[in-house]
N, C-alpha and C. Protein backbone atom coordinates (compact mmCIF):
# COMPACT_ATOMS: atom_id res chain seq x y z
N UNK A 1 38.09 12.11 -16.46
CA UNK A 1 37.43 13.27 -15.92
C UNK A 1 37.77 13.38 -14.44
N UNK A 2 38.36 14.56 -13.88
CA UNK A 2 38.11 14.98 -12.49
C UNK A 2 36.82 15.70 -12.11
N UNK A 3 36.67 15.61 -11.00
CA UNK A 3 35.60 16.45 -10.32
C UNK A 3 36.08 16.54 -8.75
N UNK A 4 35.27 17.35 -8.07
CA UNK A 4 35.87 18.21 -6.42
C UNK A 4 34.73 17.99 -5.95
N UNK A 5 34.04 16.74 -5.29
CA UNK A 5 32.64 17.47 -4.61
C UNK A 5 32.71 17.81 -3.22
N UNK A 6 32.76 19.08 -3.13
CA UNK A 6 32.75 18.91 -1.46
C UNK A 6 32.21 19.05 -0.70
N UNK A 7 32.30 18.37 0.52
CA UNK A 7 31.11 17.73 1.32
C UNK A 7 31.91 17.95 2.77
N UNK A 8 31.12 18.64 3.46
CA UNK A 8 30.95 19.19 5.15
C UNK A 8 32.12 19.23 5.70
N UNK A 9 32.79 20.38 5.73
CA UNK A 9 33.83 21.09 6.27
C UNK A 9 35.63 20.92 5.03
N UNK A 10 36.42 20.22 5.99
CA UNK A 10 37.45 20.20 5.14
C UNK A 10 37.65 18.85 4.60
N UNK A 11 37.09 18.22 3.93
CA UNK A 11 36.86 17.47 3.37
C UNK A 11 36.29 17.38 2.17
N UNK A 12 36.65 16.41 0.99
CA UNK A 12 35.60 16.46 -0.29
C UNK A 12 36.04 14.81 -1.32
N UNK A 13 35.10 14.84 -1.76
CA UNK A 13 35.31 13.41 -2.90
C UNK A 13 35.46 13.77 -3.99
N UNK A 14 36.84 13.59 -4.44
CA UNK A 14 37.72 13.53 -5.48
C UNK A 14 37.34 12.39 -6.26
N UNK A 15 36.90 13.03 -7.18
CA UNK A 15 36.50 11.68 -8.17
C UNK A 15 37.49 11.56 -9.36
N UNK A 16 38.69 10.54 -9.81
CA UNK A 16 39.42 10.84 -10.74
C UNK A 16 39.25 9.46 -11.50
N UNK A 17 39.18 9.54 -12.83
CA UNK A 17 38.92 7.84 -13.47
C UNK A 17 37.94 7.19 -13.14
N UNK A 18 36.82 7.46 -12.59
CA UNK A 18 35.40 6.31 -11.52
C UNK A 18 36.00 6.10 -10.61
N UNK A 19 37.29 6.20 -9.95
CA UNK A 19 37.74 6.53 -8.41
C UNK A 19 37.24 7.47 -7.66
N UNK A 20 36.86 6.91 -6.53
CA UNK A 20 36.47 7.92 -5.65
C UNK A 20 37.08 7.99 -4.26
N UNK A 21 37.71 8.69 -3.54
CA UNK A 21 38.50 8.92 -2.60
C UNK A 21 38.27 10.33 -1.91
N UNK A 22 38.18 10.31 -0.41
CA UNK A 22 38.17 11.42 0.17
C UNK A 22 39.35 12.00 0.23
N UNK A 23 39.50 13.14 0.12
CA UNK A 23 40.49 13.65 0.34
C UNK A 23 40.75 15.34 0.97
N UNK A 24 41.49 16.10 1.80
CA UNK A 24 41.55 17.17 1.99
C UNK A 24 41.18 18.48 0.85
N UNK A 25 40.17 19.16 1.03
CA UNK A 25 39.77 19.87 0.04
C UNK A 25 40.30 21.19 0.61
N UNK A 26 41.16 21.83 -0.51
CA UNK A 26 41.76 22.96 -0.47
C UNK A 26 40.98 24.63 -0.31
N UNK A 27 39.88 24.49 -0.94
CA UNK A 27 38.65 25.46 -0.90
C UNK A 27 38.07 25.21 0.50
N UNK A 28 38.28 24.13 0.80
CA UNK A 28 37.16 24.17 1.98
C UNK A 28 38.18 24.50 3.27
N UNK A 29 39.34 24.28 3.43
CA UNK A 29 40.05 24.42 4.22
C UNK A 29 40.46 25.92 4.24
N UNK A 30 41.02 26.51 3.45
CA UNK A 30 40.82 27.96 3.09
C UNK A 30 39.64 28.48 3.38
N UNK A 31 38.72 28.61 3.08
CA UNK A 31 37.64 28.99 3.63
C UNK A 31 37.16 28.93 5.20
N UNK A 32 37.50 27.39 5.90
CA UNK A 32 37.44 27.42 7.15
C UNK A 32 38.20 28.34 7.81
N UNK A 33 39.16 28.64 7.27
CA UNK A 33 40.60 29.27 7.99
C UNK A 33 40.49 31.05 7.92
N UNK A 34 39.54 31.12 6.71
CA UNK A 34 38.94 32.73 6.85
C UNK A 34 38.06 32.68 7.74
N UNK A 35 36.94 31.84 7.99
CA UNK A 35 36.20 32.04 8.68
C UNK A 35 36.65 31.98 10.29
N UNK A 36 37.67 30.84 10.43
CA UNK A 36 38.06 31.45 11.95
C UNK A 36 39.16 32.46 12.33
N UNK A 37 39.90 33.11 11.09
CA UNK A 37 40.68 34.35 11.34
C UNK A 37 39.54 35.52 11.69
N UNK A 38 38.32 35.40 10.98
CA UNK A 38 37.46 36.37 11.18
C UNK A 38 36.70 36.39 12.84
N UNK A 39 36.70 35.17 13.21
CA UNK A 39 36.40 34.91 14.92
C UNK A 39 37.39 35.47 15.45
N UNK A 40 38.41 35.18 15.75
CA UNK A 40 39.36 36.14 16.18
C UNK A 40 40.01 37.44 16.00
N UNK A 41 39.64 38.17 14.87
CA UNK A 41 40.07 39.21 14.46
C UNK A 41 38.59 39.92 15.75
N UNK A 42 37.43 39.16 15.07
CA UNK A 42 36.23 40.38 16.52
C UNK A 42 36.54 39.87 17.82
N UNK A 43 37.24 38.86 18.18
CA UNK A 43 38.12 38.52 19.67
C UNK A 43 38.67 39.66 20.03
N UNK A 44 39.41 39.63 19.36
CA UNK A 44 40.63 41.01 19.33
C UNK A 44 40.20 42.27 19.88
N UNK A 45 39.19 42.54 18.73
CA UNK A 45 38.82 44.00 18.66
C UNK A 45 38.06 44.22 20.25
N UNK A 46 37.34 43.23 20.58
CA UNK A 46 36.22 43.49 21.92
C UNK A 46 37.48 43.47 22.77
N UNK A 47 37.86 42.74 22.88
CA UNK A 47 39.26 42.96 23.74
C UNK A 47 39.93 44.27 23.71
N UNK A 48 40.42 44.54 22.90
CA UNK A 48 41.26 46.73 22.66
C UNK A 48 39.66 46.92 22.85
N UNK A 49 38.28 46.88 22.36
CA UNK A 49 37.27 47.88 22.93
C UNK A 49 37.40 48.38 24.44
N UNK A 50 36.85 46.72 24.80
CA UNK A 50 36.95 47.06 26.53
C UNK A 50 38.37 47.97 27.10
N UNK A 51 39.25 47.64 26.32
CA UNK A 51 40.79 48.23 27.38
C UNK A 51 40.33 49.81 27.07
N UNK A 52 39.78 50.32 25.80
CA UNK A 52 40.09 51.56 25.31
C UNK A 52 38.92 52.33 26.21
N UNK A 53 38.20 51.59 26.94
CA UNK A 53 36.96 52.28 27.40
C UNK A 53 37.30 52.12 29.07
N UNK A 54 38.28 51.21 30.21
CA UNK A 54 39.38 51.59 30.57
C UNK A 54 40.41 52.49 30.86
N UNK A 55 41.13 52.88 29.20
CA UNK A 55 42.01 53.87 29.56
C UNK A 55 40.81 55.08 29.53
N UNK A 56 40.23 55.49 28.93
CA UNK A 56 39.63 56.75 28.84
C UNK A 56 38.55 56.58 30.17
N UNK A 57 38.19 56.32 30.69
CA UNK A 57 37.98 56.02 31.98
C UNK A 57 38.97 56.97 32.73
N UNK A 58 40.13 56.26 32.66
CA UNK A 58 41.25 56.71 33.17
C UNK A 58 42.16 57.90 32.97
N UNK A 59 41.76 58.29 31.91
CA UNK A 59 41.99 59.47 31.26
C UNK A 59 40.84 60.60 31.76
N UNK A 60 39.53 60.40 31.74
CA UNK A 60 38.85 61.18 32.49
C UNK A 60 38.85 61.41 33.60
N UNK A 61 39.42 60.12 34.75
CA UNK A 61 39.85 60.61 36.18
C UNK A 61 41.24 61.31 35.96
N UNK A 62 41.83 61.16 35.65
CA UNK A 62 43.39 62.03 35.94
C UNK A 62 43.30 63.67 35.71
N UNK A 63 41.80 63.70 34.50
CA UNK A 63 41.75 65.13 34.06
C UNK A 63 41.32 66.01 35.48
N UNK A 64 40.24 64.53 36.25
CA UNK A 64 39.41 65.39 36.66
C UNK A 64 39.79 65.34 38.33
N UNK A 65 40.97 64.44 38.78
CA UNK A 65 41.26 64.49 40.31
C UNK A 65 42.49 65.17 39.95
N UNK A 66 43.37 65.15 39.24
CA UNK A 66 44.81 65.40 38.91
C UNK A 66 45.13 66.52 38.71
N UNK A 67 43.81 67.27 37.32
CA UNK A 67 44.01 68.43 37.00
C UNK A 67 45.07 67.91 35.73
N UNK A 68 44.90 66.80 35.41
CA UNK A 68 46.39 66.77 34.55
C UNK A 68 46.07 66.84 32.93
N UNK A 69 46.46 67.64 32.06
CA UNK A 69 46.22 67.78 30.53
C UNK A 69 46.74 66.66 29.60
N UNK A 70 45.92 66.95 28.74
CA UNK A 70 45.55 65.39 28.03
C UNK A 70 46.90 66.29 26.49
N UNK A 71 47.35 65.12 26.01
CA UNK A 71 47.65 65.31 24.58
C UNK A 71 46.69 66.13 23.87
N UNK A 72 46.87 66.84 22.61
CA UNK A 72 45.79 67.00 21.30
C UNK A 72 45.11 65.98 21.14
N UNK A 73 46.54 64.98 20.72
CA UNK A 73 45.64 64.00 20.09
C UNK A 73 44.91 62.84 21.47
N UNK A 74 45.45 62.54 22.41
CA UNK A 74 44.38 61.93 23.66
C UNK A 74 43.19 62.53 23.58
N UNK A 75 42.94 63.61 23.50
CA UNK A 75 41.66 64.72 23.95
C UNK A 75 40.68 64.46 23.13
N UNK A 76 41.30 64.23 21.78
CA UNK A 76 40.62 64.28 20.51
C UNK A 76 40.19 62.84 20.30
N UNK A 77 40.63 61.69 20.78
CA UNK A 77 40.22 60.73 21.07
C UNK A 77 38.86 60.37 22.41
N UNK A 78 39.67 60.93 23.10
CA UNK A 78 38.67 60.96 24.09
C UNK A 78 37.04 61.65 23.91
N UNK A 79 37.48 62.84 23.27
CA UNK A 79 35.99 63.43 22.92
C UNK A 79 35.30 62.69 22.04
N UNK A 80 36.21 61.94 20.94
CA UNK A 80 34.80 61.42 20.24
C UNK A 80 34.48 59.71 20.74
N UNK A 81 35.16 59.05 21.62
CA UNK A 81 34.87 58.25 22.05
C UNK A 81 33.79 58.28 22.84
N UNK A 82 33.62 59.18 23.64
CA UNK A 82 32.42 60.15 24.82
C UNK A 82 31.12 60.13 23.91
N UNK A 83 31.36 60.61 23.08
CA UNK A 83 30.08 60.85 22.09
C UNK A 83 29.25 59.31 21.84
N UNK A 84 30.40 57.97 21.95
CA UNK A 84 29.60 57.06 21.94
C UNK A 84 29.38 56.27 22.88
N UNK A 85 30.03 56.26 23.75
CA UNK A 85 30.28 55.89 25.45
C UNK A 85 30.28 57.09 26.31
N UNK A 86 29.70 56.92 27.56
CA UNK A 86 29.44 57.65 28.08
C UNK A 86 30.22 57.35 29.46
N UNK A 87 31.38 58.47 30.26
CA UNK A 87 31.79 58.25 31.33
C UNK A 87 30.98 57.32 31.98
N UNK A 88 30.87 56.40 32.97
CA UNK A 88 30.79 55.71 33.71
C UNK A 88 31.00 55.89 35.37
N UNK A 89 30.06 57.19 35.75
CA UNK A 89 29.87 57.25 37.57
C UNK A 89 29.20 56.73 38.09
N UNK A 90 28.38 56.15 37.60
CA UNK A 90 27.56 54.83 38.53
C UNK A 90 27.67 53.45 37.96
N UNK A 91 27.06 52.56 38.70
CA UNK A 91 27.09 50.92 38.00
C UNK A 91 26.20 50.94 37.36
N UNK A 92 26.65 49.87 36.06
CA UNK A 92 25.58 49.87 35.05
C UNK A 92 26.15 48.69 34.24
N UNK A 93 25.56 48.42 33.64
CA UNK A 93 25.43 47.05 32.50
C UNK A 93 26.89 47.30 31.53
N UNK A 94 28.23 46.53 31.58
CA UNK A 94 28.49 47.79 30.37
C UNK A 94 28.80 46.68 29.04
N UNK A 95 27.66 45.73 28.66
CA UNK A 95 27.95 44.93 27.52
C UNK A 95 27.22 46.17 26.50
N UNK A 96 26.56 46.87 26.60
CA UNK A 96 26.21 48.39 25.25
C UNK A 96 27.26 48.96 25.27
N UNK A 97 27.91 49.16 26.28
CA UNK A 97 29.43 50.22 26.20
C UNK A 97 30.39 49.67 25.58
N UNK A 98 30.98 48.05 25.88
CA UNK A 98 31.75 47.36 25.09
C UNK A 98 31.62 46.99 23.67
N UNK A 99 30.00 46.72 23.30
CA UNK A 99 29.76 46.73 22.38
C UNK A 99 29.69 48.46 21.17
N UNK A 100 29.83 49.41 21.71
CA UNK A 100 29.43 50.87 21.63
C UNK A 100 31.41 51.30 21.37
N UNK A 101 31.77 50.61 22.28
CA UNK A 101 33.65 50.96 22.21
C UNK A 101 34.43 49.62 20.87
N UNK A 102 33.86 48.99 20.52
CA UNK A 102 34.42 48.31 19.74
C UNK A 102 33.62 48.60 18.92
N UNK A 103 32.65 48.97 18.02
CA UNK A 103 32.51 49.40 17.19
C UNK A 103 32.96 50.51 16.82
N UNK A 104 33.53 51.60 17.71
CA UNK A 104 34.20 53.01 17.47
C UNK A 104 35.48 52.93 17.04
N UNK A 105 36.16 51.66 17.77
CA UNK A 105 37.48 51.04 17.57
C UNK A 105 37.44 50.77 16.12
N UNK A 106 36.74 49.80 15.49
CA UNK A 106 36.92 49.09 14.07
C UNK A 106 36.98 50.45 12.87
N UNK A 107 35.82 51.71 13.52
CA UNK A 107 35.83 52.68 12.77
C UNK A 107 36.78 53.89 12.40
N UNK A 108 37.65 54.32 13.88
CA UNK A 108 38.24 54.77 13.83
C UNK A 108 39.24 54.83 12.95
C-alpha cells in the first residue's frame, strides 16, 4: 500500500511497504507556487495601479497647462479612471487612490 500524508508546507510522509520517509510532496509544492505567483501577480498590479494614476495625473496636466489633446482612446481611459480616482490638487492620503486605481486596472 502507498499513501501521501502531507504535512506543513512542501513536504509529506510517503508511506510505501510500512516505510516511512519524508519526502518532497508534489501537491504541496504546486500549491505553494500558486500561492506565491498569486503574491506577485497583486505586486504587479499595485505597481501599474500607482504608475496609471501617475500618468493620468499627467495626462490631466498637459490637457490642462498645454492645451494638448488626448487620444480617443487616452480620453476614454482617462474619463473612466476619474470616475474612480479623483484628480489630485491638494495633498492627501493616496493608499484609497492606489487601492481605487488597481482595482480599475484588474477590471479593465
Amino acid at each position: 500500500m502507498t499513501a501521501v500524508l502531507i504535512i506543513n508546507g512542501a513536504f509529506g510522509i510517503h508511506i510505501n511497504k510500512g516505510k516511512c520517509e519524508q519526502v518532497p510532496c508534489v501537491l504541496c509544492v504546486g500549491f505553494q507556487a500558486g500561492k506565491n505567483l498569486s503574491k506577485v501577480v497583486d505586486g504587479v498590479a499595485r505597481i501599474y495601479g500607482f504608475e496609471l494614476m501617475q500618468v493620468a495625473q499627467a495626462m490631466d496636466l498637459q490637457k490642462k497647462v498645454n492645451h494638448r489633446q488626448l487620444s480617443p482612446q487616452n480620453e476614454q481611459l482617462l474619463k473612466a479612471l476619474r470616475k474612480q480616482v479623483a484628480y489630485y490638487d491638494k495633498d492627501r492620503l493616496f493608499t484609497p487612490d492606489v487601492e481605487a486605481s488597481t482595482q480599475f486596472l484588474m477590471k479593465f
